[in-house]
Every structure is written in C-alpha cells, then in structure tokens.
Protein backbone atom coordinates (compact mmCIF):
# COMPACT_ATOMS: atom_id res chain seq x y z
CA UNK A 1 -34.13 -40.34 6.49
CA UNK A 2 -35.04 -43.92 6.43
CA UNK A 3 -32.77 -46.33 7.16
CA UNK A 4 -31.35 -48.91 4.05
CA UNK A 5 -31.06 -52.82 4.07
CA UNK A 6 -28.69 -54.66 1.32
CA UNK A 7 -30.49 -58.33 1.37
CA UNK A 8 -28.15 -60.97 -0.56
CA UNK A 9 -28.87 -65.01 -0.89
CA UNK A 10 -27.31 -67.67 -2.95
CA UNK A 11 -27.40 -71.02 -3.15
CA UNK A 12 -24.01 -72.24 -2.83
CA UNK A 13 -24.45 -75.69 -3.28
CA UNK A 14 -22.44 -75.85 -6.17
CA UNK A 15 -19.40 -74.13 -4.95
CA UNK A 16 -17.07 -75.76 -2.02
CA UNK A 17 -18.95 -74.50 1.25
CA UNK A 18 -15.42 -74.39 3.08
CA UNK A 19 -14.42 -71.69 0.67
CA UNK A 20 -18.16 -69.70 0.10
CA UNK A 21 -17.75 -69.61 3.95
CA UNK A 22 -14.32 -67.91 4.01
CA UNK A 23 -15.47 -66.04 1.40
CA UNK A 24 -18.10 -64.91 3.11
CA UNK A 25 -16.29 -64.57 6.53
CA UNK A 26 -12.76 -63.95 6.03
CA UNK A 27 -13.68 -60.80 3.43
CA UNK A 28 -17.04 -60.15 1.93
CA UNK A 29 -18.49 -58.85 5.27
CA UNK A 30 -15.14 -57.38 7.05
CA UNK A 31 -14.84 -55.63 3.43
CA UNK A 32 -18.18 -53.98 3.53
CA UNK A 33 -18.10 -52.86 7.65
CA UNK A 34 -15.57 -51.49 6.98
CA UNK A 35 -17.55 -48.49 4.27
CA UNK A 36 -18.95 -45.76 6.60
CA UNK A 37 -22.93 -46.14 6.81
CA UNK A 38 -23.06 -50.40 7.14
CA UNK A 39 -24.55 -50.55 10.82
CA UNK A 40 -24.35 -54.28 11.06
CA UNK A 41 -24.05 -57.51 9.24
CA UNK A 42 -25.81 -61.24 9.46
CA UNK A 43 -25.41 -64.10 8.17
CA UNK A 44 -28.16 -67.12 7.87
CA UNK A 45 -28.99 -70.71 7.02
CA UNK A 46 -31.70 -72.19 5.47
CA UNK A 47 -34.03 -74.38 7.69
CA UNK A 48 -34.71 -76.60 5.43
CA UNK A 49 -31.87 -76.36 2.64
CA UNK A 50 -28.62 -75.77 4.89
CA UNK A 51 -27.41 -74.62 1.39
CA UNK A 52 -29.31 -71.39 1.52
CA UNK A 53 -27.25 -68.14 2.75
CA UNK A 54 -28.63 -65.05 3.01
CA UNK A 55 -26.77 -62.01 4.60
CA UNK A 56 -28.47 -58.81 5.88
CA UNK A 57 -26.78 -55.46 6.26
CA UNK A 58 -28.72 -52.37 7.56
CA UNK A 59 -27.53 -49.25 6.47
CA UNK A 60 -27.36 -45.49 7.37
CA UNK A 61 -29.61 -45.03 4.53
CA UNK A 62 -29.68 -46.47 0.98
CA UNK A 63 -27.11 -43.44 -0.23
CA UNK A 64 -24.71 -45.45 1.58
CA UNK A 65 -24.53 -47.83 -1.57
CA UNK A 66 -23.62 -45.04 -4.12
CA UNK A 67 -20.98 -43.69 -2.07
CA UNK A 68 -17.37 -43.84 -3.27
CA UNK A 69 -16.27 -45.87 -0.33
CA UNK A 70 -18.96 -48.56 -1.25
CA UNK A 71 -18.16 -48.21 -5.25
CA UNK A 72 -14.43 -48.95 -4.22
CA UNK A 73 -15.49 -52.98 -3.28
CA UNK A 74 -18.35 -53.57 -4.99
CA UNK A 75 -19.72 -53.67 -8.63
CA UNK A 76 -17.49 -53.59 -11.22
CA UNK A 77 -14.13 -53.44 -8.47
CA UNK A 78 -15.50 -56.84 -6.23
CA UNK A 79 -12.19 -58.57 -5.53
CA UNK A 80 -11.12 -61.37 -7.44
CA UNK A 81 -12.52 -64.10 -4.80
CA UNK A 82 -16.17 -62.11 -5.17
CA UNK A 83 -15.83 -62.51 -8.53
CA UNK A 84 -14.90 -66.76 -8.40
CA UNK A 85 -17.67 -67.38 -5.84
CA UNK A 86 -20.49 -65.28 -7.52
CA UNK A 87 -19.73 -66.84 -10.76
CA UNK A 88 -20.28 -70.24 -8.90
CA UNK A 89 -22.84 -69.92 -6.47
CA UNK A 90 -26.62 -69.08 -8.01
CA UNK A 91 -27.86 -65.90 -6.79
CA UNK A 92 -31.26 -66.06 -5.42
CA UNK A 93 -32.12 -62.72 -4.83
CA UNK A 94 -30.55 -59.17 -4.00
CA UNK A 95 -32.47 -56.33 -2.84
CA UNK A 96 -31.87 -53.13 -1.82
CA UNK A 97 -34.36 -50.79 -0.36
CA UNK A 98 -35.39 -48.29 2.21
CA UNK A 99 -37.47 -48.69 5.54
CA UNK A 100 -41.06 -48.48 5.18
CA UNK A 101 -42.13 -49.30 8.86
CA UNK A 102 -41.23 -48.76 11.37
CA UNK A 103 -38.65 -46.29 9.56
CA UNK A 104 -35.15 -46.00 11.40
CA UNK A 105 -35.11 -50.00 13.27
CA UNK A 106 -31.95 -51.86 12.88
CA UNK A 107 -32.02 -55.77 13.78
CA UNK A 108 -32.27 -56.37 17.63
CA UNK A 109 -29.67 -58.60 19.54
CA UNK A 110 -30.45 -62.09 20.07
CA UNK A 111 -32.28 -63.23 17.25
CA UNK A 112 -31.70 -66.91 16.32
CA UNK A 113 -33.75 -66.94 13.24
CA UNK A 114 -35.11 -65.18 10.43
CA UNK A 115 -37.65 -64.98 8.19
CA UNK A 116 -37.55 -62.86 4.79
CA UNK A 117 -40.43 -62.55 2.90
CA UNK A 118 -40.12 -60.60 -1.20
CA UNK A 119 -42.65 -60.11 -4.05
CA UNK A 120 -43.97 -57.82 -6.61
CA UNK A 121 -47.69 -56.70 -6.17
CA UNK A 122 -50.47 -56.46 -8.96
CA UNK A 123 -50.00 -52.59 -9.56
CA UNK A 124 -54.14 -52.01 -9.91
CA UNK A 125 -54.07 -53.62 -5.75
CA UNK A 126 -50.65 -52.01 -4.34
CA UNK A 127 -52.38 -48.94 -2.87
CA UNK A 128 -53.95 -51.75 -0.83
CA UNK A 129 -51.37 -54.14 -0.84
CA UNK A 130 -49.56 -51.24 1.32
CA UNK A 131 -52.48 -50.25 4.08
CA UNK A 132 -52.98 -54.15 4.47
CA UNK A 133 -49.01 -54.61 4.70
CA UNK A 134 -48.71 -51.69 7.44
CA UNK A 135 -51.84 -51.79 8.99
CA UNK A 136 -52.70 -55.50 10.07
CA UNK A 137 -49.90 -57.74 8.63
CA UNK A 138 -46.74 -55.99 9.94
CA UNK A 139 -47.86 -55.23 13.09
CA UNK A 140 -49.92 -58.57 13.86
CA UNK A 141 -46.88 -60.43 13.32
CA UNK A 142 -44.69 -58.32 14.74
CA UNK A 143 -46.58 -59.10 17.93
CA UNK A 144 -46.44 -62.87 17.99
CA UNK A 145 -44.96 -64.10 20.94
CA UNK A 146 -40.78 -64.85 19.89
CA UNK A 147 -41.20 -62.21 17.20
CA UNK A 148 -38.28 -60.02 17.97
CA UNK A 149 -38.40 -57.32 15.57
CA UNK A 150 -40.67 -56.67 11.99
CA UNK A 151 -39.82 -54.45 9.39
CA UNK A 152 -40.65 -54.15 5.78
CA UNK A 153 -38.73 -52.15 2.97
CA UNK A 154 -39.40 -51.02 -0.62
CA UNK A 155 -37.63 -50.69 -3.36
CA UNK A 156 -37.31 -48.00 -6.07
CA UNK A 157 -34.22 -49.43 -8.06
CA UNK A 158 -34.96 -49.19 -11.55
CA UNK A 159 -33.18 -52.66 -12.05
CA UNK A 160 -34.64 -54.43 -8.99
CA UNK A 161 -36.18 -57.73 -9.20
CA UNK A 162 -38.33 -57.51 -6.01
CA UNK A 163 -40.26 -53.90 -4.86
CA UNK A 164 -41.03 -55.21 -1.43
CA UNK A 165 -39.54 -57.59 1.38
CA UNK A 166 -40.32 -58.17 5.05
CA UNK A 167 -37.80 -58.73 7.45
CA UNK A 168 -38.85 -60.80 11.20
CA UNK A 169 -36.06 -61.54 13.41
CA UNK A 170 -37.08 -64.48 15.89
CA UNK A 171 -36.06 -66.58 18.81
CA UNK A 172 -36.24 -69.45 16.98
CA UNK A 173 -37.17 -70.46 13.55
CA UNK A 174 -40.20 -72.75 15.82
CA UNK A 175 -42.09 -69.15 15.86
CA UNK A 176 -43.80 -69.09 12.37
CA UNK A 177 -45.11 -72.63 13.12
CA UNK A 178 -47.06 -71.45 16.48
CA UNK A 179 -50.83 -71.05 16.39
CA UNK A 180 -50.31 -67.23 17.35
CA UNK A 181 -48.45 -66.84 13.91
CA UNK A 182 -51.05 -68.84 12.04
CA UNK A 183 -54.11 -66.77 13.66
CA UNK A 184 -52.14 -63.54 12.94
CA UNK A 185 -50.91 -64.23 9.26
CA UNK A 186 -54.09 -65.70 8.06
CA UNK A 187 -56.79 -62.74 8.84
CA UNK A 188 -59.76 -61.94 6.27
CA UNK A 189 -58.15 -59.21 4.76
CA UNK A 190 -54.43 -61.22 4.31
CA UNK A 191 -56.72 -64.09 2.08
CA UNK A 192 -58.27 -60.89 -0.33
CA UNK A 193 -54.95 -59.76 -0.87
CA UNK A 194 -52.93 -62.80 -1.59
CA UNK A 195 -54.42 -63.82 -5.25
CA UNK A 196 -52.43 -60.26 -6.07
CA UNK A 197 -49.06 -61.53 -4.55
CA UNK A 198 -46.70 -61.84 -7.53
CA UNK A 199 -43.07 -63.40 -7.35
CA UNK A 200 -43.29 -64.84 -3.84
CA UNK A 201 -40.21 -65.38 -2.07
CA UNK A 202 -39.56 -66.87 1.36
CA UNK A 203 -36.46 -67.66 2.99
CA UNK A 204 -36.96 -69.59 6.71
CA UNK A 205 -33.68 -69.57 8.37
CA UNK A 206 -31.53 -69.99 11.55
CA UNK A 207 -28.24 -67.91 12.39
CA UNK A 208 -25.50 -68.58 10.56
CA UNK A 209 -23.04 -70.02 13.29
CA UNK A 210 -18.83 -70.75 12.22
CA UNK A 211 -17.90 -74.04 12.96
C-alpha cells in the first residue's frame, strides 16, 4: 500500500507568531505523533514570506486519517487552541493524498529546505500530465545535484482542493536557483504541458528551526 502525506500551510501573519508557534510545537504535532500510522512530522518557513508555515506528515497510508485514533484530535474534536489559531490564521492549502512515485519513500534526514509544488490539471491532458510528471519531471529533478528526495502524491478526496502535489526535500533552498534545476525543469515536453497547469501552487521554504 502506498504510503499517505497530510500537507497543511497557513499564513499566520495575522495571529501572534509566539502563540501559532506553541501551537504548533507545544501540541498540534506531539498530538498527531502520537496516532499510530504518523511516521514523521516537519515543519517549514517561507523563503521569501517568513510568515508562511507549512507542516508535512507522512503516513502509514492515507487510512491512517479515518482511523478512530486520528478522529479523536482532529475534525470536529481539534482542541480548543486548534480551534483559536485556525480561526485566525488563513489556511493556504491542505492536502491529503497517497504516493504516486516512488510509492513507499518517507522524507530523508538532513534536508534544510523544501519545495512543494500543487495544482489541478486540464482533465482532456491529465493522462499526459501523469507520463510527463513520472517520466521526465520527477525524476529529472529528483536528480539535481542537492535534491535530496522527490516524490509526488494524488489525491482522490471528494472535497480536495488540489489532485496533485510534489514534494523535493533539499540541502538548501539555493538548489531550485542552480542551472542544473533550470536545464532539468524547463525540457520541451515540461513547456507543452504547462498551458494545462490549473491552480498553481508553490511554496519555497527552509526548515522550520525554534528559537
């Protein structure tokens, strides 16, 4: 079974950043390792807006989310702090979805930046959308020099705002401005299939570090 990812981002610029911190810190992610099936949990900053946090938590498999150890924090039964921050902070995006390729990776140690990339496709190009995607772009990244890991996921939520995202842990958030990332991301084939991109997201980031 493929493994899961629960992707969450916010912009918490209007809420204190002391607090969304402990928030995020002190019981949002404790809360959720602690449900059988969460494997890990990250947090990151935007490059550019330091007021971008996104959090990445790879899962056993996307099941994981429906179980009754999950349903016990989350949705309707978030804790009261959950509830005060979420209210606050603008949600960017949350996706859920299962590993396309490779399949069964979880984030490798050492990363010090991250790149997330989320759209919806033109359904009349998604059959190619999805050769392209596994074919060329996901593996021609993943084998820039400082690319760390790439993996992409799908989603089949009925409610989800996003069907794909791309995740590419890297040494440093320099990576996706080298040549060998320019030469790799803009092929023939990547400019026929970006007029079909639809709902482009990207979120350029550096690990989260407490102060």
């Amino acid at each position: 079974m493929p493994k899961g990812l629960l992707f969450a981002s916010f912009d918490f610029s209007p809420t204190q950043a002391d607090e969304f911190h402990d928030w995020y810190d002190l019981e949002h992610i404790p809360e959720r390792l602690r449900v059988p099936g969460f494997l890990n949990a990250e947090r990151w900053i935007g490059v550019e807006n330091p007021k971008i946090a996104v959090a990445t938590y790879d899962l056993e498999n996307l099941a994981v989310l429906h179980s009754a150890p999950y349903r016990a924090i989350g949705y309707d039964n978030a804790s009261v702090w959950t509830k005060r921050v979420t209210a606050i902070a603008k949600r960017l995006l949350r996706f859920t979805g299962e590993q396309v390729k490779p399949g069964d990776a979880v984030a490798p140690s050492g990363a010090a930046a991250l790149l997330a990339v989320s759209m919806n496709v033109d359904p009349a190009a998604e059959h190619e959308f999805n050769e392209w995607y596994n074919s060329e772009h996901l593996p021609q990244l993943g084998a820039v020099p400082g690319v760390l890991s790439a993996r992409r996921y799908s989603s089949s939520e009925a409610d989800r705002e996003r069907t794909y995202l791309a995740l590419y842990h890297l040494t440093g958030p320099e990576v996706t401005r080298s040549e060998a990332w320019k030469k790799a991301a803009d092929t023939p084939w990547t400019q026929r299939m970006r007029p079909h991109f639809r709902d482009l997201l990207r979120f350029d980031c550096r690990r989260y570090v407490r102060k």
